[in-house]
C-alpha atoms as a PDB file:
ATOM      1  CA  UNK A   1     -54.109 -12.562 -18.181  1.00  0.00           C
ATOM      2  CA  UNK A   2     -53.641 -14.662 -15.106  1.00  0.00           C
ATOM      3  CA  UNK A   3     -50.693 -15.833 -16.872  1.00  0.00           C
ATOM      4  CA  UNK A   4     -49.220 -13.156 -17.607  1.00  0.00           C
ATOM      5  CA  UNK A   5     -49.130 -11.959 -14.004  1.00  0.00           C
ATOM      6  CA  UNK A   6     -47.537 -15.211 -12.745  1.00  0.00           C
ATOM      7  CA  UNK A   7     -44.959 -14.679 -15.617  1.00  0.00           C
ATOM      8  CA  UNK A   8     -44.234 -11.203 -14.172  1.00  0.00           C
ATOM      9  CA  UNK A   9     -44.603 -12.595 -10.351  1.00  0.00           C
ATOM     10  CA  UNK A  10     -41.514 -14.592 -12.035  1.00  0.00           C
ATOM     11  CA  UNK A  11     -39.819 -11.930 -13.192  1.00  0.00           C
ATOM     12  CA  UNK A  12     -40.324 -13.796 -16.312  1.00  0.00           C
ATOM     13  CA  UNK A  13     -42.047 -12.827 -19.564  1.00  0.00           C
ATOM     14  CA  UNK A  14     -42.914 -14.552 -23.267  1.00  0.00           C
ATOM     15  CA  UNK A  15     -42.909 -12.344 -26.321  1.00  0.00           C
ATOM     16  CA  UNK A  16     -43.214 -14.050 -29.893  1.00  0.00           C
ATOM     17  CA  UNK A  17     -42.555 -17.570 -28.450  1.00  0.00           C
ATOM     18  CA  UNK A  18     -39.237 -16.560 -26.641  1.00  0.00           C
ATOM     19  CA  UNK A  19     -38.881 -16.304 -22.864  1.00  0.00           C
ATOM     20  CA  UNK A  20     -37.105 -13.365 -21.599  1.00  0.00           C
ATOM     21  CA  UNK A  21     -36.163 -12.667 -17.377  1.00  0.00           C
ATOM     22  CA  UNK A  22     -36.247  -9.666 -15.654  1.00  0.00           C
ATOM     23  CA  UNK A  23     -33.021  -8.852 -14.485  1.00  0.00           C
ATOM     24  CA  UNK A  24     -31.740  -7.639 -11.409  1.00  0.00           C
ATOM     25  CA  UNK A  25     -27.824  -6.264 -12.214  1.00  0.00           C
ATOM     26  CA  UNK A  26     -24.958  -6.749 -10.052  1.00  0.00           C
ATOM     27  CA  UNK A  27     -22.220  -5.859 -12.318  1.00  0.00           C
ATOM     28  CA  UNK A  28     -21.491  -3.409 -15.630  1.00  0.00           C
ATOM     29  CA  UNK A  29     -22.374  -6.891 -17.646  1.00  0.00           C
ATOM     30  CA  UNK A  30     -25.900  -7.136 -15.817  1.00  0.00           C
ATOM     31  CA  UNK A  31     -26.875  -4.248 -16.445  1.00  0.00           C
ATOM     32  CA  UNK A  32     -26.213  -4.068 -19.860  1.00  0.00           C
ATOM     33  CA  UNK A  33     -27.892  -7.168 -20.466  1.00  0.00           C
ATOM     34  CA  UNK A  34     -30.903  -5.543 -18.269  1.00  0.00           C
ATOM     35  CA  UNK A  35     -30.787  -2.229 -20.009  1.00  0.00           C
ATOM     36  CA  UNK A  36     -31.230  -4.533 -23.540  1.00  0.00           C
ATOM     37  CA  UNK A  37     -34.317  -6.102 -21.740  1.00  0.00           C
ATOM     38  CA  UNK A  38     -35.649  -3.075 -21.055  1.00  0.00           C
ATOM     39  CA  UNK A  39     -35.713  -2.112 -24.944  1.00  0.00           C
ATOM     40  CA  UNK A  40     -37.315  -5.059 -25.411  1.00  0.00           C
ATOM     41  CA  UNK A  41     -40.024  -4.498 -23.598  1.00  0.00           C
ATOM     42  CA  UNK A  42     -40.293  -0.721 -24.524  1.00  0.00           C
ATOM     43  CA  UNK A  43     -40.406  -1.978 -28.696  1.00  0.00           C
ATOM     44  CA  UNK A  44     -43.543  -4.578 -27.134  1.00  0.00           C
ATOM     45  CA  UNK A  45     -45.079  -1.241 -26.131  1.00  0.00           C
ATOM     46  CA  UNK A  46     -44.223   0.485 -29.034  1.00  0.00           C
ATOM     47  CA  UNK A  47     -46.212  -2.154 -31.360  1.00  0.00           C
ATOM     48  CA  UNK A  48     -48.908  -2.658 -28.761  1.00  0.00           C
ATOM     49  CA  UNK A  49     -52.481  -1.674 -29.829  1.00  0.00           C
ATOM     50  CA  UNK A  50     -54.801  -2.132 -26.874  1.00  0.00           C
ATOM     51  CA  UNK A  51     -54.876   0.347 -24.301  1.00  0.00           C
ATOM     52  CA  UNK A  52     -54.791  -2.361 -21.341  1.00  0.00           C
ATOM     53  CA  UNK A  53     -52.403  -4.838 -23.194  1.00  0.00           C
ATOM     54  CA  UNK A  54     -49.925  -1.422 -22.590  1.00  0.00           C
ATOM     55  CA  UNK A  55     -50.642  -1.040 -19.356  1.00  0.00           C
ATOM     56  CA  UNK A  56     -49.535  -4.955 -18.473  1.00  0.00           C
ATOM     57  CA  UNK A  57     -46.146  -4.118 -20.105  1.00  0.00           C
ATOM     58  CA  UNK A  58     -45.894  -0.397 -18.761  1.00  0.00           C
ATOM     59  CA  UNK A  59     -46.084  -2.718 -15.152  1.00  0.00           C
ATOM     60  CA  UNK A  60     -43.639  -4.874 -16.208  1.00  0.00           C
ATOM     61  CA  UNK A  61     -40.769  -2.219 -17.967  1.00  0.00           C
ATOM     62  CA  UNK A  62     -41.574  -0.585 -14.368  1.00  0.00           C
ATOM     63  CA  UNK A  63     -40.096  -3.335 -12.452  1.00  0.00           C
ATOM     64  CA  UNK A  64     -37.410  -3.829 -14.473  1.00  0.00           C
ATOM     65  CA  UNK A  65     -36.426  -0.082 -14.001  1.00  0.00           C
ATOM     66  CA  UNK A  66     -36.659  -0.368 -10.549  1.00  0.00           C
ATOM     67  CA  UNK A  67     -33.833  -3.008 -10.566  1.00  0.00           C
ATOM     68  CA  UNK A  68     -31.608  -1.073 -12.826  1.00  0.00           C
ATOM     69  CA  UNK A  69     -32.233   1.813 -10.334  1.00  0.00           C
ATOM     70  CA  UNK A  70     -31.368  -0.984  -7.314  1.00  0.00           C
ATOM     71  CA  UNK A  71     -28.172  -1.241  -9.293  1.00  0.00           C
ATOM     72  CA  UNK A  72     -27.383   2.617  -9.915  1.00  0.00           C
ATOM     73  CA  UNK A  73     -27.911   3.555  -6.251  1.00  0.00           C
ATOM     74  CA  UNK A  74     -25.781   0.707  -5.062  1.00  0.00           C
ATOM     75  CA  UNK A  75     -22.867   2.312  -6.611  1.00  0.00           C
ATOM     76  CA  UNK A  76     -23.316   4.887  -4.355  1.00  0.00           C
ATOM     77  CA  UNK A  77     -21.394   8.477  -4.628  1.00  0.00           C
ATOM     78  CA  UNK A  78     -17.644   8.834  -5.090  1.00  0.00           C
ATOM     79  CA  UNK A  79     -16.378   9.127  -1.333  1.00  0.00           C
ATOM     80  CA  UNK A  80     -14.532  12.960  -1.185  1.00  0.00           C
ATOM     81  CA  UNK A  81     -12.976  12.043   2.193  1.00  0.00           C
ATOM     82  CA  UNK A  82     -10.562   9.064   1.375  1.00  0.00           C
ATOM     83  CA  UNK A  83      -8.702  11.559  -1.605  1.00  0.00           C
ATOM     84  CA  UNK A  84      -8.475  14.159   0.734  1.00  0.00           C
ATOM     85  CA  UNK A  85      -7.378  12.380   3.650  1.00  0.00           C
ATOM     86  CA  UNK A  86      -4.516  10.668   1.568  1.00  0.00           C
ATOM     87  CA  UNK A  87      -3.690  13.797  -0.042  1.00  0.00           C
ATOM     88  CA  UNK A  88      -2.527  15.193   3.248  1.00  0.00           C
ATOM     89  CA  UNK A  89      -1.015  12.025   4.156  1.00  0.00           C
ATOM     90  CA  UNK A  90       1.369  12.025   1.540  1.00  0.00           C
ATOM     91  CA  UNK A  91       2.178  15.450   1.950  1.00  0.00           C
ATOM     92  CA  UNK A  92       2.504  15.605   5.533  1.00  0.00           C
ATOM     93  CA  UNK A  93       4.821  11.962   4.908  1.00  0.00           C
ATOM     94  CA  UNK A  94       7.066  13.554   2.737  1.00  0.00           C
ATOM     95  CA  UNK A  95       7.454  16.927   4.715  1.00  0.00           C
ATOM     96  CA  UNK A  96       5.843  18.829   1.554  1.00  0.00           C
ATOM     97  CA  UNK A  97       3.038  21.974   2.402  1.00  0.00           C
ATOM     98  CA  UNK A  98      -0.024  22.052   0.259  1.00  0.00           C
ATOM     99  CA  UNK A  99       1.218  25.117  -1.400  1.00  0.00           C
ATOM    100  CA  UNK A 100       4.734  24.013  -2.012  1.00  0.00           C
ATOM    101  CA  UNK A 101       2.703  20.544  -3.860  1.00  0.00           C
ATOM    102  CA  UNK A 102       0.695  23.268  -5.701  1.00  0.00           C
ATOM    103  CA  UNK A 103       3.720  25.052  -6.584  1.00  0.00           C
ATOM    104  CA  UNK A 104       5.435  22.151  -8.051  1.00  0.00           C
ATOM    105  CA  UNK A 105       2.573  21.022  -9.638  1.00  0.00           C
ATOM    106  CA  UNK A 106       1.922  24.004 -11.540  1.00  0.00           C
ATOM    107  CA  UNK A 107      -1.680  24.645  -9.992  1.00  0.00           C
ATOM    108  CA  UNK A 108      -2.870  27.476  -8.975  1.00  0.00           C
ATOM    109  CA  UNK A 109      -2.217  28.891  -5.323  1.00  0.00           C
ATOM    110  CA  UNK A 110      -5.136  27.898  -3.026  1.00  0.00           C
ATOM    111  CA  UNK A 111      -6.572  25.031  -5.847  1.00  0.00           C
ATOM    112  CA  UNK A 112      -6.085  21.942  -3.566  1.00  0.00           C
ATOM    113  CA  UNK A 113      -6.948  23.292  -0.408  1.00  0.00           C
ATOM    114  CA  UNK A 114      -9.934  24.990  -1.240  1.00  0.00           C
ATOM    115  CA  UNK A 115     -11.354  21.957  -3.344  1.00  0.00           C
ATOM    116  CA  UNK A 116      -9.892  19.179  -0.785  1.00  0.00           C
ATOM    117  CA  UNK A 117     -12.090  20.404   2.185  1.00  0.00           C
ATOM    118  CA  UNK A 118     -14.687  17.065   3.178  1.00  0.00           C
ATOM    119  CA  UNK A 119     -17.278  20.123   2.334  1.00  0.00           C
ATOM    120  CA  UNK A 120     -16.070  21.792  -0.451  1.00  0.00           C
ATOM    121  CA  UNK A 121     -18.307  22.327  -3.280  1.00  0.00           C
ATOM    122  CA  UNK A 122     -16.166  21.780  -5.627  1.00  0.00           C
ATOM    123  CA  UNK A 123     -14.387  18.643  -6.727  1.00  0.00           C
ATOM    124  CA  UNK A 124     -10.321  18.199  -7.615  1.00  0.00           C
ATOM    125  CA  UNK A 125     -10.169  17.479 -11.255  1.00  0.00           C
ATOM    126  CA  UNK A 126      -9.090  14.571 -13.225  1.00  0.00           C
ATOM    127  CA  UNK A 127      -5.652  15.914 -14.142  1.00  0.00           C
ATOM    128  CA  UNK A 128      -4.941  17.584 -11.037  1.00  0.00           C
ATOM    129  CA  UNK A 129      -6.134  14.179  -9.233  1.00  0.00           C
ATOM    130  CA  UNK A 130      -3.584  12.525 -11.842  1.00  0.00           C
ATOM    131  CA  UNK A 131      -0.812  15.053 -10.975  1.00  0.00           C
ATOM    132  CA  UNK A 132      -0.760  13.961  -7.380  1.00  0.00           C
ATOM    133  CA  UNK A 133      -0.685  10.480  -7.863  1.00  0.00           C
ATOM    134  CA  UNK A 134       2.011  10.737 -10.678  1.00  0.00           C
ATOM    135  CA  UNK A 135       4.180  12.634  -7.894  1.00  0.00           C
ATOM    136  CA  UNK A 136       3.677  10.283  -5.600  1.00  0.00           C
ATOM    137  CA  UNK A 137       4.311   7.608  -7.383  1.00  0.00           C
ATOM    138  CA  UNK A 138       0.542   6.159  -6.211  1.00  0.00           C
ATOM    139  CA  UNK A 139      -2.134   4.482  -8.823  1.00  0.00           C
ATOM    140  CA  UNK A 140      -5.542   6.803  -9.167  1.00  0.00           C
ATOM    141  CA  UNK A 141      -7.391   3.852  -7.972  1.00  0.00           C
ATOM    142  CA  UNK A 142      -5.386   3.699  -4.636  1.00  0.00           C
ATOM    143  CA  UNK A 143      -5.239   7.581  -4.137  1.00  0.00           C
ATOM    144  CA  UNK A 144      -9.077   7.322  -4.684  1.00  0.00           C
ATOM    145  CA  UNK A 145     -10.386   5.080  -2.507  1.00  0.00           C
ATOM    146  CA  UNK A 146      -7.858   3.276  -1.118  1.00  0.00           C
ATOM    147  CA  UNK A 147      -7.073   4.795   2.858  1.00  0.00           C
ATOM    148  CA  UNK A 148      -3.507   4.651   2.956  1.00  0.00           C
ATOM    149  CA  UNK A 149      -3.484   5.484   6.584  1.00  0.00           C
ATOM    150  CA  UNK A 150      -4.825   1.829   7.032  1.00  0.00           C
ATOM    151  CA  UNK A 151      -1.647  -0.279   7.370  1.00  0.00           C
ATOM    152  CA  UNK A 152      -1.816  -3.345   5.188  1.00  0.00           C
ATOM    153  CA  UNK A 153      -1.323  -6.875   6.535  1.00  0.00           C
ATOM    154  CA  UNK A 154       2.060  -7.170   5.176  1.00  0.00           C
ATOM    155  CA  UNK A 155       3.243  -3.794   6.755  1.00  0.00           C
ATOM    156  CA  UNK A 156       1.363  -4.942   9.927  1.00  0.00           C
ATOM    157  CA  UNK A 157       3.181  -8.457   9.915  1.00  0.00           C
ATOM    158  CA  UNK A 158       6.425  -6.639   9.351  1.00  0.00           C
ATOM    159  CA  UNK A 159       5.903  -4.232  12.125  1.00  0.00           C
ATOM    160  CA  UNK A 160       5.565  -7.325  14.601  1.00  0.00           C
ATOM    161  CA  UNK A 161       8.856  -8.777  13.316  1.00  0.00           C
ATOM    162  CA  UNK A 162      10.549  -5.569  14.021  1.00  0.00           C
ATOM    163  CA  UNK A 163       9.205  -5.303  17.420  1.00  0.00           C
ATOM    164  CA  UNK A 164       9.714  -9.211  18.256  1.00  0.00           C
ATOM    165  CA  UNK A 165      13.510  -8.548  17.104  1.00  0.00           C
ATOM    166  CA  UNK A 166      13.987  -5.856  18.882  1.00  0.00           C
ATOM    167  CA  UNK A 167      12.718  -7.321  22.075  1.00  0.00           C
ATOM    168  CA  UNK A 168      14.527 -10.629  21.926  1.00  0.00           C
ATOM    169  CA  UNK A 169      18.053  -8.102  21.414  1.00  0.00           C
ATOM    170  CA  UNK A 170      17.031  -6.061  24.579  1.00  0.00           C
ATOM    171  CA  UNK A 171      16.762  -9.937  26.417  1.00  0.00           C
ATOM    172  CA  UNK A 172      20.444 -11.036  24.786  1.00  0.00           C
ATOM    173  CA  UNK A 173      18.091 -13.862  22.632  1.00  0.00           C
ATOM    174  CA  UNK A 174      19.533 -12.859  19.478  1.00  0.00           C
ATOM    175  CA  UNK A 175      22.922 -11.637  18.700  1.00  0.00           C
ATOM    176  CA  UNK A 176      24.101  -9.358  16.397  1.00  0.00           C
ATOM    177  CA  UNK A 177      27.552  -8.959  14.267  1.00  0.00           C
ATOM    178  CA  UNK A 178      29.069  -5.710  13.557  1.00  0.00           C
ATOM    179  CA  UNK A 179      29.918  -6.024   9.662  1.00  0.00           C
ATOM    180  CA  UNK A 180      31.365  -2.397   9.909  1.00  0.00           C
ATOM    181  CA  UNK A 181      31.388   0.403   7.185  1.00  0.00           C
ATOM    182  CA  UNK A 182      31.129   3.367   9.450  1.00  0.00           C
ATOM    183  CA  UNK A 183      33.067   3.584  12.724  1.00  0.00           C
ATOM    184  CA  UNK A 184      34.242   0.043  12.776  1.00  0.00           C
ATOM    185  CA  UNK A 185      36.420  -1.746   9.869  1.00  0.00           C
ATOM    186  CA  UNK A 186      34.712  -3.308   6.783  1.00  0.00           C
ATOM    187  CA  UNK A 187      34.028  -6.762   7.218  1.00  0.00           C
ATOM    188  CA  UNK A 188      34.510  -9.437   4.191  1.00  0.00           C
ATOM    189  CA  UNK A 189      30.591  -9.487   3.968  1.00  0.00           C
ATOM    190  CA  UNK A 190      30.723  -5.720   3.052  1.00  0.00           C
ATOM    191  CA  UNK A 191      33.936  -5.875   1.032  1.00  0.00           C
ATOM    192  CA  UNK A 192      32.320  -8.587  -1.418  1.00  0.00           C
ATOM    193  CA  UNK A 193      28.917  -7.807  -2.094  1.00  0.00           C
ATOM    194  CA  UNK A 194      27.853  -5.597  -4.684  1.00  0.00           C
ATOM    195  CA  UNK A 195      25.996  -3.614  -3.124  1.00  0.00           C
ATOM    196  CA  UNK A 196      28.528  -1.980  -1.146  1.00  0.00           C
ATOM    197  CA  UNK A 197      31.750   0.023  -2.380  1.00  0.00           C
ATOM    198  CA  UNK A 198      34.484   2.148  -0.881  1.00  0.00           C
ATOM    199  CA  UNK A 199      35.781   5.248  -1.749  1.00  0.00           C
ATOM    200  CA  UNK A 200      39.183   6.392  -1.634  1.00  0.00           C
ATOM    201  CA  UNK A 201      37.933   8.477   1.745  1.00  0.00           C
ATOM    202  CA  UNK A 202      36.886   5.437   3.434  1.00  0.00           C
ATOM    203  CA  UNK A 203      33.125   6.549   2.588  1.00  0.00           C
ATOM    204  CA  UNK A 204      31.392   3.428   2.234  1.00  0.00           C
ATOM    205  CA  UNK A 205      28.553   4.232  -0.733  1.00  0.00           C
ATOM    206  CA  UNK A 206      25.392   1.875  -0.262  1.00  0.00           C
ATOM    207  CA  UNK A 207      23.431   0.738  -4.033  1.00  0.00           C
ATOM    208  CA  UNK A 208      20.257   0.332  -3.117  1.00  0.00           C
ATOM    209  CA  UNK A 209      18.510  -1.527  -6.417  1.00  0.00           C
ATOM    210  CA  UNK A 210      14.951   0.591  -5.124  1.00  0.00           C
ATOM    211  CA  UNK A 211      16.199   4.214  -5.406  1.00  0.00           C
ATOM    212  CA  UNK A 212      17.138   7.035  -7.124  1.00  0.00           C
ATOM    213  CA  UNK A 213      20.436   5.804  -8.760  1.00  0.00           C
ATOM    214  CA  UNK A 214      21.533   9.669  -9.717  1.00  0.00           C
ATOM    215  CA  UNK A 215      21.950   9.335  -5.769  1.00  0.00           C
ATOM    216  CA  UNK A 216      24.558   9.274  -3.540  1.00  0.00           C
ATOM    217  CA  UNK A 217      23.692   7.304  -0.769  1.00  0.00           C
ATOM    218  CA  UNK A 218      25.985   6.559   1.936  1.00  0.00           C
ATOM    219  CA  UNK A 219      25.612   4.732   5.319  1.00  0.00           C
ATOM    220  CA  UNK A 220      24.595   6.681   7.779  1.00  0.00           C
ATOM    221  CA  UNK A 221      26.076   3.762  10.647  1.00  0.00           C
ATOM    222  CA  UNK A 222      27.725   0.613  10.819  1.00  0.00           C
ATOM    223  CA  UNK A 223      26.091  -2.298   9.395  1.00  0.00           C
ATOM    224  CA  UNK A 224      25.229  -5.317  11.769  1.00  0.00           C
ATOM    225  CA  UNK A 225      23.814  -8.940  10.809  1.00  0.00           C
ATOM    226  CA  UNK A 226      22.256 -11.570  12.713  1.00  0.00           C
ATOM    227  CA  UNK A 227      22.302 -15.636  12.572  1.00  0.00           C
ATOM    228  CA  UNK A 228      19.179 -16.286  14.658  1.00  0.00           C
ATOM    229  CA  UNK A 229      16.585 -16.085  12.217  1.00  0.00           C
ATOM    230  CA  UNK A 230      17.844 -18.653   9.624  1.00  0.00           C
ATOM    231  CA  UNK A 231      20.274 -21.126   9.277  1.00  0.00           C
ATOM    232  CA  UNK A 232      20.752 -20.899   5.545  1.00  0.00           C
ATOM    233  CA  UNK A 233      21.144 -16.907   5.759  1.00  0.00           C
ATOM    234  CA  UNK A 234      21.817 -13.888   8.341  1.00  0.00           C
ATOM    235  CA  UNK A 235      19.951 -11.199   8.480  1.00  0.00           C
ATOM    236  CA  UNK A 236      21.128  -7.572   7.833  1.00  0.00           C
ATOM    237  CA  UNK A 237      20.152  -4.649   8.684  1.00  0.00           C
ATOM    238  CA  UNK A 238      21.364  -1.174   6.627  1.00  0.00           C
ATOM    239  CA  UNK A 239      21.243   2.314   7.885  1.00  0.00           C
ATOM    240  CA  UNK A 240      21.941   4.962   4.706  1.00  0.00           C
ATOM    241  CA  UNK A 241      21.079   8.447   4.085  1.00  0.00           C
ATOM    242  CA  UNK A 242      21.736  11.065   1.102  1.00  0.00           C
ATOM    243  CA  UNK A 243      22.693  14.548   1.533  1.00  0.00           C
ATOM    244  CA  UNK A 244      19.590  15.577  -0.706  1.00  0.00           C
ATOM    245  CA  UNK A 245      17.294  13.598   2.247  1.00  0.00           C
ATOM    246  CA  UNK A 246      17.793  14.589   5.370  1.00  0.00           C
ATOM    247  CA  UNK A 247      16.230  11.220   6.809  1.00  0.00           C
ATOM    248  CA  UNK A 248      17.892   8.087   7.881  1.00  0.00           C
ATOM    249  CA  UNK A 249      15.848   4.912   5.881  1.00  0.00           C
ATOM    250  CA  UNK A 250      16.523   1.091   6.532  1.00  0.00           C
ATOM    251  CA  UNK A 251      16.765  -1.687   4.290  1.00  0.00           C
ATOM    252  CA  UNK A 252      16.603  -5.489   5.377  1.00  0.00           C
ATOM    253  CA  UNK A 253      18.542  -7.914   3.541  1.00  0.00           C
ATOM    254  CA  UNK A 254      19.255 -11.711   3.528  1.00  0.00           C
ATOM    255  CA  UNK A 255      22.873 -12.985   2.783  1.00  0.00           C
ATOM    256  CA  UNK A 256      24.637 -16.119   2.215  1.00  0.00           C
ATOM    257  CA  UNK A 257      28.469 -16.991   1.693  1.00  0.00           C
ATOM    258  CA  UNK A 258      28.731 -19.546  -0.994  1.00  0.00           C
ATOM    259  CA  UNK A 259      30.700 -22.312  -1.826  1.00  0.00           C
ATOM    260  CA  UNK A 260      33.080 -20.641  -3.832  1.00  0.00           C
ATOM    261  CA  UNK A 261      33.678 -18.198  -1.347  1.00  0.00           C
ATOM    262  CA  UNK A 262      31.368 -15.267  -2.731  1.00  0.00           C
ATOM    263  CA  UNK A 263      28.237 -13.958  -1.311  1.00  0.00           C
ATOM    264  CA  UNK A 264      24.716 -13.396  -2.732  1.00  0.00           C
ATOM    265  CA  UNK A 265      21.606 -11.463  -1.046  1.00  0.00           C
ATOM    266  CA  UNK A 266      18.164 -10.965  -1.953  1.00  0.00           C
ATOM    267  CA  UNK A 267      16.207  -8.423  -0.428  1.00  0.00           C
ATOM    268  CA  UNK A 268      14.121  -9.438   2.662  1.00  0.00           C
ATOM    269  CA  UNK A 269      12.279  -5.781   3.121  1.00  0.00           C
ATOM    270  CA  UNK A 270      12.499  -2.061   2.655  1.00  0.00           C
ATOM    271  CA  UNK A 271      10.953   0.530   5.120  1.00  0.00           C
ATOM    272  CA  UNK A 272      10.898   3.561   2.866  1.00  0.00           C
ATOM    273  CA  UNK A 273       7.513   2.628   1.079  1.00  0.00           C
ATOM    274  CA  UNK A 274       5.436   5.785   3.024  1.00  0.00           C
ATOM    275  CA  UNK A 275       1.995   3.749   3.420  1.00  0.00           C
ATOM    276  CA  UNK A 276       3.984   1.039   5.757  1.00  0.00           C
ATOM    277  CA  UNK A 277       5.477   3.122   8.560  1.00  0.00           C
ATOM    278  CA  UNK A 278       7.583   1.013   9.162  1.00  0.00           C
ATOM    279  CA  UNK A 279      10.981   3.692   9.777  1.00  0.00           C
ATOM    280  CA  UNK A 280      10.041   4.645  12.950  1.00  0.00           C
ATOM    281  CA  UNK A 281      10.116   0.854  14.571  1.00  0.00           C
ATOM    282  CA  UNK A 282      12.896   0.181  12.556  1.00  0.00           C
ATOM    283  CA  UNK A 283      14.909   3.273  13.617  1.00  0.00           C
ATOM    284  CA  UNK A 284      14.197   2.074  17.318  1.00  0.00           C
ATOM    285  CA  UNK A 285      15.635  -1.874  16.648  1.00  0.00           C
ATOM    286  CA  UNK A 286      19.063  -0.198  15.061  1.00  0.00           C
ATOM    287  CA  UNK A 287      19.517   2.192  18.184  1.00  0.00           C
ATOM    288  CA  UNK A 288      18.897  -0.847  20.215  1.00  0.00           C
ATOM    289  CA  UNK A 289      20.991  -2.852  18.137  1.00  0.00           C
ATOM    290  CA  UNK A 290      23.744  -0.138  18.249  1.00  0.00           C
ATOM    291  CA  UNK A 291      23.856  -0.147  21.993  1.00  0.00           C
ATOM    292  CA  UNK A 292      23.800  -4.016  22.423  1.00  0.00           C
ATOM    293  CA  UNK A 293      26.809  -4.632  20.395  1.00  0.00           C
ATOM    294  CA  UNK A 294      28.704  -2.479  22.657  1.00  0.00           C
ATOM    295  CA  UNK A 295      27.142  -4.338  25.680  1.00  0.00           C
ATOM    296  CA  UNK A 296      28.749  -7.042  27.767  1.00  0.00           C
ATOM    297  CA  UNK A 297      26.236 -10.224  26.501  1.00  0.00           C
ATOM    298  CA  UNK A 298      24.629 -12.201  28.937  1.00  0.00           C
ATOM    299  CA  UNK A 299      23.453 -15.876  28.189  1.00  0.00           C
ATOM    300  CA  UNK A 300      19.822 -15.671  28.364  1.00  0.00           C
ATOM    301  CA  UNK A 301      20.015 -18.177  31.549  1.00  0.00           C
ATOM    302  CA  UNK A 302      22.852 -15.843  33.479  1.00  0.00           C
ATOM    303  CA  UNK A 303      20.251 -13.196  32.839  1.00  0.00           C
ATOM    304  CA  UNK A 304      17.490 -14.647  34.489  1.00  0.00           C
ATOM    305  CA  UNK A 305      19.332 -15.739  37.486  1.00  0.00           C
ATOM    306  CA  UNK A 306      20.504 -12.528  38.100  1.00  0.00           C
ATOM    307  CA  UNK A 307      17.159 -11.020  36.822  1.00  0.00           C
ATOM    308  CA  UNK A 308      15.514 -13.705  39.918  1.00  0.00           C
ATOM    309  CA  UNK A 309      18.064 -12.727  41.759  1.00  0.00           C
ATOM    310  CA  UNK A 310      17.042  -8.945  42.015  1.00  0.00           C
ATOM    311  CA  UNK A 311      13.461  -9.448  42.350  1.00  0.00           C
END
């Protein structure tokens, strides 16, 4: 017997010459494996015929339950708050009311509201949870428990690259090109790549490889570039709109000229993904940029002596 107890000390056990372990689960694998020891050790009972030869095993099915119930209640309960909190996100995002979302979704008047409250008693369902996140274009998992109110590293890296541009154009440490397409005359840049063309207006119509094709999109100001980031490639910055949006959005490209004369892009960033907030900052570095063009330049040196100067 004395054995047997520093087997199950051990977590480990001999039946019929073969060793089995106690195990304590840490993933849907584990605990299947655990939930087959278990069995074992309830068919041991099964065939046992002495009443304290039963009670050793009862002891030792016991503690193997207990870590199967470790395992169960460190799942823990599905978290109500992150789904409702990113349901209203989205909505509020995308300018859409609860009951205009219900509306469009074919639910019932009232459904999300009443069964999105932290408190509710009731639960969204499964299709109605699937609805929303096919609208929004969002993965269950991420509309689940994913807080999209949290701004992601990327988005947050972004943001700072936004900012630090915009302050180095305020100090004249970056300049910026007006490539036209609005007020001012289309430059080359704009009249060869294909993501730009001109209608017989003058309307310059903006492709955007990330949107809605069906469409229109037009620019909603003058495109400008910059040469201070990277040698290879300039930087520029797109303001566009669509009479079906009544938003401006931003897209950051890189360009070269080639060679042969031609130019290529590839996209740097877009700010009209909702989770990266990102328009707003953006918005403020093209009104900054806007102004600045129109500016007399200063040499960052002229500006501090005159800046020293003053002071």
């Amino acid at each position: 017997m004395s054995r047997q107890f520093d087997e199950l000390i051990e977590d480990k056990f001999e039946h019929l010459g073969e060793l089995y372990s106690l195990i304590l689960p840490t993933s849907f694998p584990e605990l299947v494996k655990a939930l087959g020891v278990k069995d074992t050790i309830q068919a041991i009972i099964d065939c046992a015929t002495h009443e304290e030869e039963v009670s050793h095993w009862e002891k030792i099915k016991e503690k193997q339950d207990g870590y199967i119930q470790e395992y169960l209640n460190s799942i823990g309960n599905f978290d109500n708050s992150v789904l409702v909190s990113n349901i209203t996100y989205l909505a509020k995002s995308n300018e859409i009311r609860l009951g205009e979302l219900e509306k469009m979704l074919g639910i019932s008047t009232g459904y999300i509201s009443r069964t999105a409250r932290e408190n509710a008693s009731k639960r969204l369902s499964i299709d109605v949870v699937w609805k929303i996140a096919k609208f929004f274009g969002v993965s269950i998992d991420d509309l689940i428990s994913h807080d999209f109110r949290i701004p992601s590293e990327t988005a947050d890296l972004l943001r700072k690259f936004i900012v630090k541009l915009s302050v180095q154009t305020m100090m004249d440490e970056i300049e910026w090109e007006c490539e036209g397409g609005y007020m001012y005359e289309n430059s080359p840049v704009l009249t060869h790549l294909s993501l730009f063309t001109e209608e017989n207006d003058g309307t310059v119509v903006y492709h955007p490889d990330h949107l809605n094709e069906n469409f229109k999109w037009t620019l909603a100001g003058d495109v400008f570039s910059c040469g201070s980031i990277s040698k290879e490639q300039r930087l520029m910055v797109i303001a566009f709109q669509t009479e079906k949006i009544k938003c401006c959005h931003y897209d950051f490209i890189l360009y070269r000229k080639n060679e042969d004369g031609s130019y290529s892009w590839k996209k740097a960033f877009y700010c009209d993904d909702p989770f990266s907030r990102l328009e707003e900052q953006a918005a403020a570095l093209y009104d900054r940029i806007s102004r600045k063009v129109d500016e007399v330049r200063l040499a960052p040196d002229v500006r501090s002596i005159i800046q020293d100067y003053l002071s």
